[in-house]
C-alpha atoms as a PDB file:
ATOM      1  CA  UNK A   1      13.647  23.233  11.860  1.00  0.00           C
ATOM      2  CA  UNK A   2      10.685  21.615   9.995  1.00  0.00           C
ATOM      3  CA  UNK A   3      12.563  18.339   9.433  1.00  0.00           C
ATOM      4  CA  UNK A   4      13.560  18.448  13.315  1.00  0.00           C
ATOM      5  CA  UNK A   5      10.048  18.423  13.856  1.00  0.00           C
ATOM      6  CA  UNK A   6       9.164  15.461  11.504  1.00  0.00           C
ATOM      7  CA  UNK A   7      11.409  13.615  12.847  1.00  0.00           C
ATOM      8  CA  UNK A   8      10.261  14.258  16.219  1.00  0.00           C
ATOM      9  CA  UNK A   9       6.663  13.594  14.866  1.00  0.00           C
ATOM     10  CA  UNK A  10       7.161  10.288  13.434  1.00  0.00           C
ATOM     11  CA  UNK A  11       9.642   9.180  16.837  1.00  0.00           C
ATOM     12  CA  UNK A  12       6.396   9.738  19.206  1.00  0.00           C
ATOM     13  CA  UNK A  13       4.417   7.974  16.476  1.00  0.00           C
ATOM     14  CA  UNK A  14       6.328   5.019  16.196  1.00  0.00           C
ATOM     15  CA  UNK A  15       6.830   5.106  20.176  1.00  0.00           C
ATOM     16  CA  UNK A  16       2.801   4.753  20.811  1.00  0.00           C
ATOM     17  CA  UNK A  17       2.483   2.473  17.751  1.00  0.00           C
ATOM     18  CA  UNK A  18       4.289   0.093  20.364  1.00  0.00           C
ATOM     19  CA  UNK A  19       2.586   0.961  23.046  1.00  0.00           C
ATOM     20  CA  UNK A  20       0.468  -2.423  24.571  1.00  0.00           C
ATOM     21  CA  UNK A  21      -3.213  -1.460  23.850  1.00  0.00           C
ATOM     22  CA  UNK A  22      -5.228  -2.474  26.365  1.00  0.00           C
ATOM     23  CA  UNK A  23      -8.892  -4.360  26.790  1.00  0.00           C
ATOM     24  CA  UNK A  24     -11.977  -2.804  28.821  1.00  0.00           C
ATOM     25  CA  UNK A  25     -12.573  -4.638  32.284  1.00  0.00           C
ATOM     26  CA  UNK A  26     -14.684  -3.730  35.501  1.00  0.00           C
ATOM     27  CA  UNK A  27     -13.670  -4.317  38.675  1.00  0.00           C
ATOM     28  CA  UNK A  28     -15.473  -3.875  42.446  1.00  0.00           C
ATOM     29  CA  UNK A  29     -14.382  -1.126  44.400  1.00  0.00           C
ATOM     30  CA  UNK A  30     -14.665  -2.235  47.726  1.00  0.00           C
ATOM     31  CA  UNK A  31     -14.502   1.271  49.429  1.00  0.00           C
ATOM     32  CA  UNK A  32     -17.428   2.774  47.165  1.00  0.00           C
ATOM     33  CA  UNK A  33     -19.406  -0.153  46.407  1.00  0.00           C
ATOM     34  CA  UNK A  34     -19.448   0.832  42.945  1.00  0.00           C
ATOM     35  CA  UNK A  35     -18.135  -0.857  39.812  1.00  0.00           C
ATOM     36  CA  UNK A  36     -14.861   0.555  38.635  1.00  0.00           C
ATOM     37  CA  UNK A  37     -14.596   0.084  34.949  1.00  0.00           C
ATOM     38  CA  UNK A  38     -11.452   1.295  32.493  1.00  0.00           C
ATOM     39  CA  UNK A  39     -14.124   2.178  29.546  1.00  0.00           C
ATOM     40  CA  UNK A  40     -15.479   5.410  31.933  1.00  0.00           C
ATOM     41  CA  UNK A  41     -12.155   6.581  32.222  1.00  0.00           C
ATOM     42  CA  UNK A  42     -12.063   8.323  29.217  1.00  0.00           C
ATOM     43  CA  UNK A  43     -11.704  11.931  29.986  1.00  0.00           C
ATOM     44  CA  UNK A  44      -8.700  11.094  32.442  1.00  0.00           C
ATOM     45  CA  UNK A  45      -5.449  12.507  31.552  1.00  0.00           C
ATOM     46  CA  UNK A  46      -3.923   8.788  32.427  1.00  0.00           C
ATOM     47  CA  UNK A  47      -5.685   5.474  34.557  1.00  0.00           C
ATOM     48  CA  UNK A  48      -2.500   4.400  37.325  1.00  0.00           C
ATOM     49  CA  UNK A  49      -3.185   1.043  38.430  1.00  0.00           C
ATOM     50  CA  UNK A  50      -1.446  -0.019  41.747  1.00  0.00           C
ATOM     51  CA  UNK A  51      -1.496  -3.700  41.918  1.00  0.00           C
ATOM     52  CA  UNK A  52      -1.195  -4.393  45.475  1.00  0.00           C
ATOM     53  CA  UNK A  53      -2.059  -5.992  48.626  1.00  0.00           C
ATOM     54  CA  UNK A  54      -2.647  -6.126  52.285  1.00  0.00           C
ATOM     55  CA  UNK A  55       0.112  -8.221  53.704  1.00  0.00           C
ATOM     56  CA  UNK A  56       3.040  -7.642  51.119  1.00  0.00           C
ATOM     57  CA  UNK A  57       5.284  -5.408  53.154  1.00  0.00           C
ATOM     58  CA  UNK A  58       6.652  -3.837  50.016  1.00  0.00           C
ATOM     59  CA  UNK A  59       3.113  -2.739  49.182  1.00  0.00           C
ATOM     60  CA  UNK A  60       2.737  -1.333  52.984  1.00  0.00           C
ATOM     61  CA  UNK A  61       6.017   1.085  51.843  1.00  0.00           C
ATOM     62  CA  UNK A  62       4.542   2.263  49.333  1.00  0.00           C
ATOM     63  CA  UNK A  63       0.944   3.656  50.184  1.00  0.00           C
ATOM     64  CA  UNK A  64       2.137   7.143  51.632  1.00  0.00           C
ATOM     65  CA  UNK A  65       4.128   7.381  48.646  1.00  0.00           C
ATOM     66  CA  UNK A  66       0.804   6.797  46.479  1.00  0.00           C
ATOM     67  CA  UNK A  67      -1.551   8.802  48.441  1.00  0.00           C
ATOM     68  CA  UNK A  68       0.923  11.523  48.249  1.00  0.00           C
ATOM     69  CA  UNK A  69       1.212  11.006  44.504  1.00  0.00           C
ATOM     70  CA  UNK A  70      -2.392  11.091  43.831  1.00  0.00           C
ATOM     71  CA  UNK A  71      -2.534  14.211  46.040  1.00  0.00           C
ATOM     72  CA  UNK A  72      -0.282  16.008  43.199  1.00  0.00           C
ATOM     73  CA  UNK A  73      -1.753  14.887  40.343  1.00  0.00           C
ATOM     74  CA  UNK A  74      -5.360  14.077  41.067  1.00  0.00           C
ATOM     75  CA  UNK A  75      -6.522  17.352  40.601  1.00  0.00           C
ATOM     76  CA  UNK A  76      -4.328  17.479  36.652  1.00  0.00           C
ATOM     77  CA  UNK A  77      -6.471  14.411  35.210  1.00  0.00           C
ATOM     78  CA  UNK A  78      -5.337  11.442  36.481  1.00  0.00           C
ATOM     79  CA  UNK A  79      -7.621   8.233  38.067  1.00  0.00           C
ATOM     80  CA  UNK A  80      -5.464   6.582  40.769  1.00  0.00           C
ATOM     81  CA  UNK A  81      -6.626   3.145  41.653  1.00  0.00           C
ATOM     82  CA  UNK A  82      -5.092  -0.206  43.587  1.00  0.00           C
ATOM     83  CA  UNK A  83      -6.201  -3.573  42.871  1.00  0.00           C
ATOM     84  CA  UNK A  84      -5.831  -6.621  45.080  1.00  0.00           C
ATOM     85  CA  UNK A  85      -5.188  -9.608  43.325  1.00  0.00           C
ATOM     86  CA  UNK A  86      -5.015 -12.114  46.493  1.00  0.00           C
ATOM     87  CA  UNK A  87      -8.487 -11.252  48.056  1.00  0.00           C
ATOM     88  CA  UNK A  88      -9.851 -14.605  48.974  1.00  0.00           C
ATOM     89  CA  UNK A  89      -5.933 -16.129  48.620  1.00  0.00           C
ATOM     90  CA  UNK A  90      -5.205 -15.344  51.977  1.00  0.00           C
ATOM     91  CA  UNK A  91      -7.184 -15.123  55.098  1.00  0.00           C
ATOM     92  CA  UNK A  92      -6.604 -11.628  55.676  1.00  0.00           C
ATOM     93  CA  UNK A  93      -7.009 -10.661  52.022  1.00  0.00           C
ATOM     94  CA  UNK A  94     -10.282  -9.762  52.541  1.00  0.00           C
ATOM     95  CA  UNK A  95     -12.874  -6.365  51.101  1.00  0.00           C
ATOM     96  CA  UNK A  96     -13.537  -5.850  54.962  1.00  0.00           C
ATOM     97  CA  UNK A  97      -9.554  -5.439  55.326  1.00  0.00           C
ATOM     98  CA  UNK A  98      -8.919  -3.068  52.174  1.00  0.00           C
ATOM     99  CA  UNK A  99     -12.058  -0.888  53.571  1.00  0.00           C
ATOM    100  CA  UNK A 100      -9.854  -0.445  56.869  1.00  0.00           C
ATOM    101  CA  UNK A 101      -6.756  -0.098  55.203  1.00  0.00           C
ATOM    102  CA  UNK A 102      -8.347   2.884  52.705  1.00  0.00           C
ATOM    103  CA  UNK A 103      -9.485   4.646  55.741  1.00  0.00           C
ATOM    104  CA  UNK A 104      -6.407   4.409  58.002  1.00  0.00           C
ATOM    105  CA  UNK A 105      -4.185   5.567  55.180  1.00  0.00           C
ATOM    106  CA  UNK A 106      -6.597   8.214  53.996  1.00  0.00           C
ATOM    107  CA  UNK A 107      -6.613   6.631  50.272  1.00  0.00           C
ATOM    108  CA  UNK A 108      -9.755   8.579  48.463  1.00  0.00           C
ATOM    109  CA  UNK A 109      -9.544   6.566  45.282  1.00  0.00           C
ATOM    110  CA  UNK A 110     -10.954   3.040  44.451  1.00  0.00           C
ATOM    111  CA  UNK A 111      -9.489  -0.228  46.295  1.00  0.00           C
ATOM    112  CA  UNK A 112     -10.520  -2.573  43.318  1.00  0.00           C
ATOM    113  CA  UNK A 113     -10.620  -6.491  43.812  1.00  0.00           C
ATOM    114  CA  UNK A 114      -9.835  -8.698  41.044  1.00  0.00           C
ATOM    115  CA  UNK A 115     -10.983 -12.130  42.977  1.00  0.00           C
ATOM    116  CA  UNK A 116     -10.812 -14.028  39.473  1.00  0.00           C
ATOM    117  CA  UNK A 117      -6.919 -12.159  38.657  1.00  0.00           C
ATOM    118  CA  UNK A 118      -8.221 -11.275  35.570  1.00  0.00           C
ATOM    119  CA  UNK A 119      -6.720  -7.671  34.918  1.00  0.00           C
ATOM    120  CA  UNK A 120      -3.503  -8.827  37.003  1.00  0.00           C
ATOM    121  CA  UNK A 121      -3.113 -11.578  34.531  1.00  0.00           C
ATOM    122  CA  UNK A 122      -4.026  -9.439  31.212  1.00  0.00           C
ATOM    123  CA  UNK A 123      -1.316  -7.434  32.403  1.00  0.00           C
ATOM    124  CA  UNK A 124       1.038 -10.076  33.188  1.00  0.00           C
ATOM    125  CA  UNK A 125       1.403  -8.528  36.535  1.00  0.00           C
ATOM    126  CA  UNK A 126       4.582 -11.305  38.822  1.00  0.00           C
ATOM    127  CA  UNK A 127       4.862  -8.577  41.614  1.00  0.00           C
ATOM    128  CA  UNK A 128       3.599  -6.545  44.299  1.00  0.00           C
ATOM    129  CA  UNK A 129       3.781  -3.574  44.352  1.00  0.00           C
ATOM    130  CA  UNK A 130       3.466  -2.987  40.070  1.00  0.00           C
ATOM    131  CA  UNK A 131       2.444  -0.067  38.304  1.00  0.00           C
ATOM    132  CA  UNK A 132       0.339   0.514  35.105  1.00  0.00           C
ATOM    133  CA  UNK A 133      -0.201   3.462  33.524  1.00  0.00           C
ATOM    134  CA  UNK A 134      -2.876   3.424  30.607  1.00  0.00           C
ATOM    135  CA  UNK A 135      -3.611   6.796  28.670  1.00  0.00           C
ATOM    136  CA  UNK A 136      -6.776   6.910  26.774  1.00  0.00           C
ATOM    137  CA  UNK A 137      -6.670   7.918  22.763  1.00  0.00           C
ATOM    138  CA  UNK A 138      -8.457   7.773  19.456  1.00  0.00           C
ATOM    139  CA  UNK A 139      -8.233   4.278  19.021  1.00  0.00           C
ATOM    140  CA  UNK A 140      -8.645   2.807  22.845  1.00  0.00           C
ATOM    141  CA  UNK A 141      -6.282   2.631  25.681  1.00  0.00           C
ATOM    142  CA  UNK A 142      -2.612   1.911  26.140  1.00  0.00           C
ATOM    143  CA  UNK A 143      -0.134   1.362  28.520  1.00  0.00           C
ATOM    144  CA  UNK A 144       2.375   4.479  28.487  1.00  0.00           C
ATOM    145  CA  UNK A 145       4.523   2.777  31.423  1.00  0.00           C
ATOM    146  CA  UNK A 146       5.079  -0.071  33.696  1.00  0.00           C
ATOM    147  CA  UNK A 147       6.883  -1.151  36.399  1.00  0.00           C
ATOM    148  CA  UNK A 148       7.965   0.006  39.945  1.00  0.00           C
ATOM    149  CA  UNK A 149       7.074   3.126  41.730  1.00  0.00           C
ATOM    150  CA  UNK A 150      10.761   4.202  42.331  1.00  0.00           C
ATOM    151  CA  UNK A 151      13.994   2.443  42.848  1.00  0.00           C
ATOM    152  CA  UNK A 152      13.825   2.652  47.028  1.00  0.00           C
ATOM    153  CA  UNK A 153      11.161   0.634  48.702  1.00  0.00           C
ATOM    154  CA  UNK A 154      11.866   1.130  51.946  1.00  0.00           C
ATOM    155  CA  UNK A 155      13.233   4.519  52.124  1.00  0.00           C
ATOM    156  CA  UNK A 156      11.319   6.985  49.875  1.00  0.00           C
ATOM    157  CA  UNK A 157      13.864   9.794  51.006  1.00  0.00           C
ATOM    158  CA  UNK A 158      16.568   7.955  49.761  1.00  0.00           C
ATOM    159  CA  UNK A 159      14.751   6.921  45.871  1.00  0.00           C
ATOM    160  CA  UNK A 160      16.727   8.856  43.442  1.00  0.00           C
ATOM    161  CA  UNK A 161      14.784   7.864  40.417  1.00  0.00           C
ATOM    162  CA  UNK A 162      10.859   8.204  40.716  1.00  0.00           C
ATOM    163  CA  UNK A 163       9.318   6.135  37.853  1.00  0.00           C
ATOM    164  CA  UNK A 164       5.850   6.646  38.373  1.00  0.00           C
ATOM    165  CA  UNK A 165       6.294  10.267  39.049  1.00  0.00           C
ATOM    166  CA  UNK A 166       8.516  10.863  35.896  1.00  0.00           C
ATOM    167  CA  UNK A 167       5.805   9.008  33.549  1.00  0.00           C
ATOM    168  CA  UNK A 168       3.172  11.041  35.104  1.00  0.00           C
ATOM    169  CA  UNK A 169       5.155  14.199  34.751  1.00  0.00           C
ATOM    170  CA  UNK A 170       5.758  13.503  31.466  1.00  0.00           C
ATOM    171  CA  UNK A 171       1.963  12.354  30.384  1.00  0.00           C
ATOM    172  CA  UNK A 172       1.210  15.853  31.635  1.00  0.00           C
ATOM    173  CA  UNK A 173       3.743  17.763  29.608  1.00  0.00           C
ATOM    174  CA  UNK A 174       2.458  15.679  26.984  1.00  0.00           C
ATOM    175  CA  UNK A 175       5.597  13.763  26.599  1.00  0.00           C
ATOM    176  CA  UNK A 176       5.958   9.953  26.095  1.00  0.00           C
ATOM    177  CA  UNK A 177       7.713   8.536  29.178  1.00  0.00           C
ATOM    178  CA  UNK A 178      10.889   7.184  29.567  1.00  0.00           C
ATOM    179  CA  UNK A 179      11.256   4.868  30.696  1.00  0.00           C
ATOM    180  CA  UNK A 180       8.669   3.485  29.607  1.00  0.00           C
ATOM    181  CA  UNK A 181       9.403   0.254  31.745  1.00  0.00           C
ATOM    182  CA  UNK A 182      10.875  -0.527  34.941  1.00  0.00           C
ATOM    183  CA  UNK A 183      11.702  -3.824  36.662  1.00  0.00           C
ATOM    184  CA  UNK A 184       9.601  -3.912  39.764  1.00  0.00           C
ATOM    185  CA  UNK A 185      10.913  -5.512  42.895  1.00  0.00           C
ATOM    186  CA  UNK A 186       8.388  -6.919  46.138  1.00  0.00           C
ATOM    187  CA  UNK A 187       6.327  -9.758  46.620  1.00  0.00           C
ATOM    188  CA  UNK A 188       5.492 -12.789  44.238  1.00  0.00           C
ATOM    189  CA  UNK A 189       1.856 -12.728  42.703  1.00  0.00           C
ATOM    190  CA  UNK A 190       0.803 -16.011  44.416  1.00  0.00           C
ATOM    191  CA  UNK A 191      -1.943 -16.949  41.217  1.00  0.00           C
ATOM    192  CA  UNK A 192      -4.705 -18.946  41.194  1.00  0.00           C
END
């Protein structure tokens, strides 16, 4: 039994040792007015970073699905929060537009914008909708998962395998999450 749990020691070890640590940045929220910043997330179970934005219509499929996940495990620890990499790309990309899109969808956590694509490009984030999932620890934070929300975009009845719910689900069992990646599928990150 103890080497069973050596071995299972030294697995989850060298699992986070690979794990992508991940830089401080702050961000606008444009539904609080405040500045959202990774380095005060520290007493969060796990930070979930939506990249998204207003007129990808695999983003639009997806924010039920995300308010009803943050409904589940808001209260357990975890920080939900989108970020818009194409405000100012496109005309209707706008911190006016997220505001009205936050309150017709009844999202209660921060609608970041990241004008300059700063944290979309320290990620290496190519599409929209992408998830990240950082967990804070001794030595900083790290991403635990990334990738798509599930494997149905337009039907959430019909998604069979829930990605972001799993990795959450696991974070809170204290398990490492596996997948730990997932190929997301929507709309090109138009950079700039």
């Amino acid at each position: 039994m103890k080497k069973i749990f050596l071995f299972l020691l030294s697995f989850i070890m060298v699992s986070y040792s690979f794990s992508q640590r991940v830089e401080n940045f702050q961000l606008m929220d444009v539904v609080s007015g405040r500045e959202f910043s990774l380095a005060n997330q520290g007493e969060a179970k796990a930070v979930v970073l939506v990249f998204t934005s207003l007129n990808c219509p695999f983003s639009k499929l997806y924010e039920e699905r995300l308010v009803n996940l943050n409904s589940q495990f808001a209260a357990e620890g975890f920080v939900f929060a989108l970020i818009n990499p194409h405000v100012g790309i496109e005309e209707e990309e706008t911190a006016a537009g997220m505001r009205v899109r936050a309150s017709e969808r009844k999202m209660t956590f921060p609608f970041l914008e990241d004008v300059n694509q700063v944290v979309t490009k320290q990620f290496g984030i190519t599409k929209l909708p992408e998830v990240v999932v950082i967990t804070p620890g001794p030595t900083g934070f790290a991403v635990a998962y990334r990738g798509a929300i599930d494997n149905n975009p337009q039907m959430a009845e019909n998604a069979n395998i829930k990605y972001l719910e799993g990795a959450l689900t696991a974070i809170q069992n204290r398990r490492t999450p596996s997948p730990a990646s997932s190929r997301a599928v929507g709309c090109n990150v138009k950079l700039r």
